[in-house]
Protein backbone atom coordinates (compact mmCIF):
# COMPACT_ATOMS: atom_id res chain seq x y z
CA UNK A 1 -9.38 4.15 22.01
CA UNK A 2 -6.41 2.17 20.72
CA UNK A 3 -6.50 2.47 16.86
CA UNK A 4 -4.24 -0.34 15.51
CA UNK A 5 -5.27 -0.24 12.11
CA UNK A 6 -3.13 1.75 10.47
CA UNK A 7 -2.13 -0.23 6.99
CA UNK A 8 -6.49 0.36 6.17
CA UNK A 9 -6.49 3.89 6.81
CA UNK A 10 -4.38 6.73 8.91
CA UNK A 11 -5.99 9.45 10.68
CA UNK A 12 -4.88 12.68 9.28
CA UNK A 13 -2.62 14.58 10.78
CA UNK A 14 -4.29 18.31 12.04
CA UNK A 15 -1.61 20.67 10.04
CA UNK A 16 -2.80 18.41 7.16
CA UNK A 17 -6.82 19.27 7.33
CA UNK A 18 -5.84 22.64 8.44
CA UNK A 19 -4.41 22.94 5.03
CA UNK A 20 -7.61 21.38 2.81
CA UNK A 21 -10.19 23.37 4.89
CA UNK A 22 -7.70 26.42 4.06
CA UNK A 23 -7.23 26.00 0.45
CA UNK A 24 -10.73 24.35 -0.33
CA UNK A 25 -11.69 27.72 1.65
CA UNK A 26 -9.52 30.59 0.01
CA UNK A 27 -8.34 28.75 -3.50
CA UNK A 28 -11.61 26.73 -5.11
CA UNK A 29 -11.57 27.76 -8.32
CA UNK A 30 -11.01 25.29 -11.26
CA UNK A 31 -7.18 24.98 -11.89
CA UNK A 32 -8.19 25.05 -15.92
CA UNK A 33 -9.75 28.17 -15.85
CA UNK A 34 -8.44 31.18 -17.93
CA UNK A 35 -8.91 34.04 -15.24
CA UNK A 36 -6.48 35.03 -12.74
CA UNK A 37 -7.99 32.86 -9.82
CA UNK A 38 -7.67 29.68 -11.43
CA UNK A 39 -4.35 30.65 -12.06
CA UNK A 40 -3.40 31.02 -8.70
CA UNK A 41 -4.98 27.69 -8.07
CA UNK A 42 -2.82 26.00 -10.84
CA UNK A 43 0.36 27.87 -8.96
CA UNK A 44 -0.96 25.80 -5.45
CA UNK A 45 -1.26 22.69 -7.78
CA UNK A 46 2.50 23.06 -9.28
CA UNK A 47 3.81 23.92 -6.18
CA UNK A 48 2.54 20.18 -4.58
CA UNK A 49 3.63 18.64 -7.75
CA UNK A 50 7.14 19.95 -7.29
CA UNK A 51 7.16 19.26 -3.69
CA UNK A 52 6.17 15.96 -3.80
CA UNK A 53 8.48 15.44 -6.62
CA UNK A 54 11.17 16.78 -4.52
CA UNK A 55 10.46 14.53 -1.54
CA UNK A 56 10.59 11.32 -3.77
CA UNK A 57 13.82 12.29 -5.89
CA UNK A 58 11.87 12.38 -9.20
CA UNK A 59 11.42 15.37 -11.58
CA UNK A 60 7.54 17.15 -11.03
CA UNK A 61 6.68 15.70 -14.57
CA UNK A 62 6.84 12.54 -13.22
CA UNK A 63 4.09 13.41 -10.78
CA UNK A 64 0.76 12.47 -11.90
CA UNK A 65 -2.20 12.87 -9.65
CA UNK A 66 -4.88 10.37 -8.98
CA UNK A 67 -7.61 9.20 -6.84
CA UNK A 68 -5.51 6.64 -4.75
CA UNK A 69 -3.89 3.70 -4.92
CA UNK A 70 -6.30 1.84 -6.85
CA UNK A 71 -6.40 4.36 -9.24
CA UNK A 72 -2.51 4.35 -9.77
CA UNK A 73 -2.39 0.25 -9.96
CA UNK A 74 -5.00 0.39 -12.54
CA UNK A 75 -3.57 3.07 -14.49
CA UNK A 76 -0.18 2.37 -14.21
CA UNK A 77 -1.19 -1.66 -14.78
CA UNK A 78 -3.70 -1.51 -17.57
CA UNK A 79 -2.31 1.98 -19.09
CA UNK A 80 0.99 0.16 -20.07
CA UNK A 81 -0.60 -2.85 -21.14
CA UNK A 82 -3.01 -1.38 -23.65
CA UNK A 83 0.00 1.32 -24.88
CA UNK A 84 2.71 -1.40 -25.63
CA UNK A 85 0.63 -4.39 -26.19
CA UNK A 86 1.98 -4.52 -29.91
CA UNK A 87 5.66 -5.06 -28.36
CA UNK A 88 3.93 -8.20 -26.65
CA UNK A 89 0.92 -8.99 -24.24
CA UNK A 90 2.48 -10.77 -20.84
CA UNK A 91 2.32 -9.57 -17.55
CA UNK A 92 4.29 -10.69 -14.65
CA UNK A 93 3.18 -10.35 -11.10
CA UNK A 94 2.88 -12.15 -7.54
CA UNK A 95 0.28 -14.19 -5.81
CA UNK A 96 0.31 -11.65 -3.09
CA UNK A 97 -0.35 -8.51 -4.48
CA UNK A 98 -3.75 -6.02 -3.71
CA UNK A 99 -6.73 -6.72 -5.19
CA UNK A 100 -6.53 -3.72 -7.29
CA UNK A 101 -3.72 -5.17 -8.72
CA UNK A 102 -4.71 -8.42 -9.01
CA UNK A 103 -8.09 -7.68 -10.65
CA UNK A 104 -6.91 -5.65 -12.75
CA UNK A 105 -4.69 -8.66 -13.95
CA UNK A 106 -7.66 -10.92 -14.32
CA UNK A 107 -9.58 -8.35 -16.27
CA UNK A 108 -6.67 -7.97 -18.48
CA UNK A 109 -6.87 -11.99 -19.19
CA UNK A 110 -10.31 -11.53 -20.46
CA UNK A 111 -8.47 -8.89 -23.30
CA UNK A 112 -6.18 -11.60 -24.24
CA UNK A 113 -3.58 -10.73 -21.81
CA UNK A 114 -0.93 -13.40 -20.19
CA UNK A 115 -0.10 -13.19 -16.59
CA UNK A 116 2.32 -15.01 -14.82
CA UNK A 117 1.78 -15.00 -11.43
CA UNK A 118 5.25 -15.66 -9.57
CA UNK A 119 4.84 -17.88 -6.12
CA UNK A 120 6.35 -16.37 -2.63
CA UNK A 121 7.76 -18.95 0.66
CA UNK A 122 6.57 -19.17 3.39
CA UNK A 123 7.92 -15.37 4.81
CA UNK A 124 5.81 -14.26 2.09
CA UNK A 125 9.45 -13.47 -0.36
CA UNK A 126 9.05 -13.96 -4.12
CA UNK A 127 12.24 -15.67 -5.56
CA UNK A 128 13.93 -12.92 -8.13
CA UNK A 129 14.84 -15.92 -10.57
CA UNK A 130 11.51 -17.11 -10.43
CA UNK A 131 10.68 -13.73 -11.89
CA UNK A 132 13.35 -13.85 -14.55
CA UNK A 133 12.59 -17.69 -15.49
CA UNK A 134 9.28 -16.41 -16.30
CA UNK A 135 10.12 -13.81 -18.88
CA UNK A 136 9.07 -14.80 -22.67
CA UNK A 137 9.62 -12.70 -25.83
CA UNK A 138 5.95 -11.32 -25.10
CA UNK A 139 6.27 -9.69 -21.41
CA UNK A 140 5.68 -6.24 -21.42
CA UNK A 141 5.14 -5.60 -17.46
CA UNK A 142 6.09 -6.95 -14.51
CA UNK A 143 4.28 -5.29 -11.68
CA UNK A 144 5.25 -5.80 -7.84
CA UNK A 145 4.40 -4.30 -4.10
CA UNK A 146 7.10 -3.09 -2.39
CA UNK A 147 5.78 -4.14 1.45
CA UNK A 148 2.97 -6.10 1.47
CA UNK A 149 -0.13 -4.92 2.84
CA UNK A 150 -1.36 -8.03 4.92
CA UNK A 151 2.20 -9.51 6.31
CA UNK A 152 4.47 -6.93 6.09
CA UNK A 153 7.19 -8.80 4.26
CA UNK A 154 9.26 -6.40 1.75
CA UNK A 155 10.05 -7.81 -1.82
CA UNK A 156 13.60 -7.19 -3.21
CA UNK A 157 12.53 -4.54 -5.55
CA UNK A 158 16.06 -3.10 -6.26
CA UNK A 159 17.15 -6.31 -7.26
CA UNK A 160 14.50 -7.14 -9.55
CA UNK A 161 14.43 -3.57 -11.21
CA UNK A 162 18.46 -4.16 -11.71
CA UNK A 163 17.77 -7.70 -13.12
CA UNK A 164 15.65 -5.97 -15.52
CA UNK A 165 17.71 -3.43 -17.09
CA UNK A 166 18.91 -6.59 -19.57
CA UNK A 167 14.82 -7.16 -20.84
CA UNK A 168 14.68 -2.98 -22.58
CA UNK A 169 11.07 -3.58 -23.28
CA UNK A 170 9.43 -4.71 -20.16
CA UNK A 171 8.62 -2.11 -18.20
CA UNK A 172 8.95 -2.14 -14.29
CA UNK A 173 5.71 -1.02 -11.98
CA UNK A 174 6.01 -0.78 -8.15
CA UNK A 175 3.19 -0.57 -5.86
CA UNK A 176 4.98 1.12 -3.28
CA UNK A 177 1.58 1.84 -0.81
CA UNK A 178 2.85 0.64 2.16
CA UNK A 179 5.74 1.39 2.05
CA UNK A 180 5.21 5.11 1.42
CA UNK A 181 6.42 6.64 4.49
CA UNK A 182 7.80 3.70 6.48
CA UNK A 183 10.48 1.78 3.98
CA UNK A 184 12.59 3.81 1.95
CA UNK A 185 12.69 3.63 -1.77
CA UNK A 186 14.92 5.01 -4.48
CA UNK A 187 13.24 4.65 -7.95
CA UNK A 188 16.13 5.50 -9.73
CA UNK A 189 18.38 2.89 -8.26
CA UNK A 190 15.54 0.52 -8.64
CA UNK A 191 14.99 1.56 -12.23
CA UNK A 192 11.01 2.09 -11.57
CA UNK A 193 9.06 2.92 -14.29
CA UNK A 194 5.72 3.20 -12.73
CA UNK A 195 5.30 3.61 -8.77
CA UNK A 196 2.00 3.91 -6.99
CA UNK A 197 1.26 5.83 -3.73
CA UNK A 198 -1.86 6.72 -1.88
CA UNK A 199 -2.31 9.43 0.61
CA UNK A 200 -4.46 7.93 3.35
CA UNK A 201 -1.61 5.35 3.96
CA UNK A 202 0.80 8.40 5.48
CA UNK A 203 -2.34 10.63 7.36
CA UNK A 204 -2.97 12.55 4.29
CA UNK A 205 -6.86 12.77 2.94
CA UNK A 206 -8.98 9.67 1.05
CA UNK A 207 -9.54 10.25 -2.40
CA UNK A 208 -5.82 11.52 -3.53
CA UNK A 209 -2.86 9.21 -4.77
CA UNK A 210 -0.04 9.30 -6.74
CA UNK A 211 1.35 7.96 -9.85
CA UNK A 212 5.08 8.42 -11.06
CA UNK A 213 5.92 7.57 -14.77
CA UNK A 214 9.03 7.90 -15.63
CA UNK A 215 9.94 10.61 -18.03
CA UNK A 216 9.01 9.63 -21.75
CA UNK A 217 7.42 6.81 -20.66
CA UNK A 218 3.66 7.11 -22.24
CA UNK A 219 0.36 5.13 -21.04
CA UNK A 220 -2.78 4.63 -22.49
CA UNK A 221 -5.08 6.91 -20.31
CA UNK A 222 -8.24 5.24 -18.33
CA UNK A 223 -9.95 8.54 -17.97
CA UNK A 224 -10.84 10.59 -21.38
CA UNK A 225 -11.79 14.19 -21.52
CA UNK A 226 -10.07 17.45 -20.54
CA UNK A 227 -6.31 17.56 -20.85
CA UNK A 228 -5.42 17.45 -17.03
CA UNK A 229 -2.38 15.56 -15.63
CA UNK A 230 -0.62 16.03 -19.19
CA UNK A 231 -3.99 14.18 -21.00
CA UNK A 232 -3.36 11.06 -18.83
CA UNK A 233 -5.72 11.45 -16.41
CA UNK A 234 -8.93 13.91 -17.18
CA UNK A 235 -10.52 15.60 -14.40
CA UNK A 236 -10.68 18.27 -12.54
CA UNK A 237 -7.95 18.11 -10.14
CA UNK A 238 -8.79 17.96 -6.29
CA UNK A 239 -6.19 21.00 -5.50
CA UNK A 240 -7.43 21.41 -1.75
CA UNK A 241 -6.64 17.27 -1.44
CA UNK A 242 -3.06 17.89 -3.66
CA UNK A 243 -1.91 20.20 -1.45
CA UNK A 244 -2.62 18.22 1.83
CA UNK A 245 -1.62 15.52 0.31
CA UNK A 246 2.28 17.53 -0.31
CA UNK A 247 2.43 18.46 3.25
CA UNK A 248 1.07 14.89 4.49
CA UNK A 249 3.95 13.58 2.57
CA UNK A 250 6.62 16.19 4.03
CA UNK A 251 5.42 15.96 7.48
CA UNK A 252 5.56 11.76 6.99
CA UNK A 253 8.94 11.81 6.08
CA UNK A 254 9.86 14.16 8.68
CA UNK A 255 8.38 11.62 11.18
CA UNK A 256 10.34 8.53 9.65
CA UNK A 257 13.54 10.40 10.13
CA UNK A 258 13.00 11.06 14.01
CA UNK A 259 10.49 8.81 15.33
CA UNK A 260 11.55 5.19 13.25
CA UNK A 261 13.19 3.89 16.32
CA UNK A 262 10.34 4.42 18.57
CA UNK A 263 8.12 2.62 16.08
CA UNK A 264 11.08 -0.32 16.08
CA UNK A 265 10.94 -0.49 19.61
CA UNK A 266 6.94 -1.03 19.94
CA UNK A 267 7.40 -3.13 16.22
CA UNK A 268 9.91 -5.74 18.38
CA UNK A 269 7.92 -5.83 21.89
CA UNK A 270 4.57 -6.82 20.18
CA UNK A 271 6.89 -8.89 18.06
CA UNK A 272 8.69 -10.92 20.73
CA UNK A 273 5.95 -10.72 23.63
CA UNK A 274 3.04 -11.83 21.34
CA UNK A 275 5.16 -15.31 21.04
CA UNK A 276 4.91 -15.82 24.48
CA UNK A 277 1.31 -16.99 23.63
CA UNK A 278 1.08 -20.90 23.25
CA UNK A 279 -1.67 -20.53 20.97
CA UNK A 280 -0.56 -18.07 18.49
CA UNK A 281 1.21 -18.45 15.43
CA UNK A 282 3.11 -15.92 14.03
CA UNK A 283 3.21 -14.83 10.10
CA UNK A 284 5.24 -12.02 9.70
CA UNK A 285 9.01 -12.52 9.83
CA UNK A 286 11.08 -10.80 11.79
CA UNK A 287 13.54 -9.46 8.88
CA UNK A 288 12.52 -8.33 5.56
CA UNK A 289 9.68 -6.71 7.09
CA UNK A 290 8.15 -3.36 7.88
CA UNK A 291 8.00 -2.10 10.84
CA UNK A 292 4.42 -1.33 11.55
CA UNK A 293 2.44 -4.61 10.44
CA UNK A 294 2.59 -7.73 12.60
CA UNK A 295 -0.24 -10.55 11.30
CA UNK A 296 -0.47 -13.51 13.64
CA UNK A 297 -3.03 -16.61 14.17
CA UNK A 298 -4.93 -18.03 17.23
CA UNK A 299 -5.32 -21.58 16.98
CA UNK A 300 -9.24 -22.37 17.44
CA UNK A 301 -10.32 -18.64 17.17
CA UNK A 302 -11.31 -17.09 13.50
CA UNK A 303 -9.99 -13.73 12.98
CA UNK A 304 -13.22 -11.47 13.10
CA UNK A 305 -13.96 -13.14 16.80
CA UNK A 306 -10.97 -11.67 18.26
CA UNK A 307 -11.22 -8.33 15.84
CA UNK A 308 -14.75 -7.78 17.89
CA UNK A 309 -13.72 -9.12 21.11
CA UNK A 310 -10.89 -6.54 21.46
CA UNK A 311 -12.94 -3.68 19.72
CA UNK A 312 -15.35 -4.44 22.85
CA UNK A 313 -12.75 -2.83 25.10
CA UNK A 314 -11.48 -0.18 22.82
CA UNK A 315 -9.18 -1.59 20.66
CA UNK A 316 -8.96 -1.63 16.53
CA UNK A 317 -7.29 -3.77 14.93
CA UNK A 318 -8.27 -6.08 11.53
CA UNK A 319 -8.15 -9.27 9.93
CA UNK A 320 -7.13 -9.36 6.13
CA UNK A 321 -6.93 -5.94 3.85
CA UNK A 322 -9.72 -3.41 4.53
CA UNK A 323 -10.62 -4.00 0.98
CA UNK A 324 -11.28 -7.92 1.74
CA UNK A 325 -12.16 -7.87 5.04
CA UNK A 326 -16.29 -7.18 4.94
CA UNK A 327 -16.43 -9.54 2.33
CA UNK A 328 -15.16 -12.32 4.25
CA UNK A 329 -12.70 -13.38 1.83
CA UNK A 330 -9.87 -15.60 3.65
CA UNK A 331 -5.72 -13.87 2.90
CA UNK A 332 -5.04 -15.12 -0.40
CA UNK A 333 -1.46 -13.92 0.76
CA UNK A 334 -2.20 -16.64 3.55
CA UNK A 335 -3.00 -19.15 1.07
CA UNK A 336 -0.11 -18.72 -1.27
CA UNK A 337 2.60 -18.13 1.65
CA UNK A 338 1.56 -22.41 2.46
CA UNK A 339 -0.53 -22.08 5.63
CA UNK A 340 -3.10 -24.50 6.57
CA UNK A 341 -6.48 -23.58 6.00
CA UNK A 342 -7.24 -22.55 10.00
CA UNK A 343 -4.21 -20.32 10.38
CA UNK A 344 -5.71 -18.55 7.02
CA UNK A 345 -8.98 -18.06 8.84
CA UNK A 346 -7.98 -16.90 12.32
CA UNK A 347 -5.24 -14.45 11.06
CA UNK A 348 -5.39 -11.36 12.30
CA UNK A 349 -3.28 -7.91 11.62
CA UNK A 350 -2.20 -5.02 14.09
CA UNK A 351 -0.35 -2.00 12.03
CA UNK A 352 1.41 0.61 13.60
CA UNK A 353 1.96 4.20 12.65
CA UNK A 354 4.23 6.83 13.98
CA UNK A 355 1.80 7.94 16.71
CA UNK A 356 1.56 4.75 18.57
CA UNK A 357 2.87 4.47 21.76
CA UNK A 358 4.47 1.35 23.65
CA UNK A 359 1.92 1.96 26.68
CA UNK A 360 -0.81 1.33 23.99
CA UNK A 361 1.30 -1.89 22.94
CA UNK A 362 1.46 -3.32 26.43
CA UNK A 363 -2.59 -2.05 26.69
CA UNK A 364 -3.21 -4.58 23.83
CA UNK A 365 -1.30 -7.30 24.89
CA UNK A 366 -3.06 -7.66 28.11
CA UNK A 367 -6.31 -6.89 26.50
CA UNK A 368 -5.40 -9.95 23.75
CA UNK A 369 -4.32 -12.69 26.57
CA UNK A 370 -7.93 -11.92 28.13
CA UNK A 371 -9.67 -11.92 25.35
CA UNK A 372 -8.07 -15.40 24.80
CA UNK A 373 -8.98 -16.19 28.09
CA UNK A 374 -12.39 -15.30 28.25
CA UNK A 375 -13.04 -17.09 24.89
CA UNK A 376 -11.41 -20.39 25.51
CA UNK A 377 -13.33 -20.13 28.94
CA UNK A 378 -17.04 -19.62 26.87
CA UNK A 379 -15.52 -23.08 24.26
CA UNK A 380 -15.03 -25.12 27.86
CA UNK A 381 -18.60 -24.32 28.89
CA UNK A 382 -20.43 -24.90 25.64
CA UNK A 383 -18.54 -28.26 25.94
């Protein structure tokens, strides 16, 4: 099996499951309890929070734990709005952004809420002064992803969060999901107030994310009840999942330190050989982009044909986010970068991760021109 899916879901690295089987084993008592074993599982919780904190050059009370990513958006999205909405009650964000982020948006409208949704060109780039030209007295949030999740394209985030240091009361929230792990990011010289990370996305466990808020920033919690995570988010925490998560996180970082040019290498041979086909049309740009997502089109071909003609010889690979994809629902990311209505429907994605290998690359390759093959051959005879 060739798993080319990578930006849905990573497999989890062994040392990281060793660790949840371990501590859901030895340490699964509740973190909030009085006696000396939930003490020790607090310690195990602290320890992951300062780790993590560590790894991401933040302070461990900026460390807040969550579900996932969708989680975090929604927190970090709604929390802010609902806190500050006496300072004013417009959002800013992109047409490109995850559906957690964007729902969350449109359920926000229904509250009274404002959004501006800034446009992006045709690499998928949002303009930083369309951002600033859409600023008004009442904007309270702009909220942006740091690599997108469907192209690959990274947004100037530094830029913007610098740009933003003149507006005091508009707070700055980064979905930084996929980039976690692949494309470096320094919240403090972006001036992030809110950043959200999930732990599938770097081989850690579903069901465990990350939200940093900046010191002395507050939010308007979604969850009520105990006083976990500082009263922002109740619930008892998933320590065993925490804990994996910290070493998933560690052991990610390790791997973008040492094995980024291999993942270059296969990145710019799928890259370059790919547009060798005639028929393909390729959306992610070659700079300004991560290196593990390449989304292309097949002219004549929609993008779940050739998703289940290469998964018939082994091969996994998808066609818009995970989240969209069962639904059916065409790349809105597609539709706002300007592409025609055909490209939208045929696009597929192939995402890498850091245990890919270029034989597996030139595997797919060969496997995609006869898939291509053997399908235009099937059009010719039902002709």
């Amino acid at each position: 099996m060739i798993y080319f899916d990578n930006s849905a879901t990573t497999k989890p690295f062994k040392e990281v499951l060793q660790t949840f089987v371990q501590v859901a084993d030895h340490y699964y008592g509740n973190p909030s309890s009085l006696h000396g074993f939930g003490g020790k599982v607090e310690q195990l919780v602290s320890q992951a929070r300062k780790q993590i904190a560590d790894l991401l050059n933040v302070k461990a009370k900026e460390i807040y734990f969550t579900s996932g990513g969708t989680e975090s958006n929604n927190l970090a999205i709604k929390g802010a709005a609902v806190h500050h909405q006496s300072r004013g009650k417009h959002l800013i964000t992109t047409s490109i952004e995850h559906a957690s982020v964007i729902a969350t948006c449109k359920q926000l409208q229904e509250h009274g809420f404002k959004i501006t949704y800034v446009p992006v060109n045709q690499k998928g780039q949002i303009n930083v002064d369309d951002v600033m030209a859409a600023i008004t007295e009442e904007t309270i949030l702009v909220s942006m992803m740091h690599v997108n999740n469907e192209i690959g394209t990274i947004q100037p985030i530094k830029v913007v969060g610098q740009m933003l240091q003149k507006y005091p009361k508009i707070l700055f929230h980064v979905d930084h999901v996929q980039g976690c792990g692949k494309v470096p990011l320094h919240f403090q010289e972006a001036h992030i107030d809110l950043c959200s990370i999930s732990a599938h996305k770097f081989h850690g466990l579903k069901g465990n994310g990350i939200l940093y808020i900046r010191e002395g920033l507050r939010l308007a919690p979604l969850l009520s009840g105990g006083s976990q995570e500082s009263n922002v988010r109740s619930g008892t925490e998933n320590t065993a999942g925490i804990v994996a998560m910290a070493k998933a996180l560690r052991m990610i970082e390790e791997k973008r330190q040492t094995k980024m040019s291999s993942i270059m290498e296969i990145r710019n041979y799928l890259w370059n050989t790919l547009q060798e086909i005639p028929t393909l049309q390729m959306h992610t740009p070659f700079s300004h982009a991560a290196p593990h997502i390449i989304n292309f089109s097949l002219t004549g071909f929609r993008g779940e044909v050739i998703v289940h003609a290469l998964e018939e010889k082994g091969i996994f690979i998808s066609t818009t986010s995970a989240c969209s994809s069962k639904q059916k629902i065409a790349s809105g990311t597609l539709k706002a970068m300007g592409l025609p209505n055909d490209e939208v429907l045929g696009a597929v994605r192939v995402s890498l991760s850091y245990e890919n290998t270029l034989e597996e690359a030139e595997i797919f390759v060969a496997a995609l021109r006869e898939v291509i093959a053997e399908l235009e051959k099937t059009m010719r005879r039902s002709k």
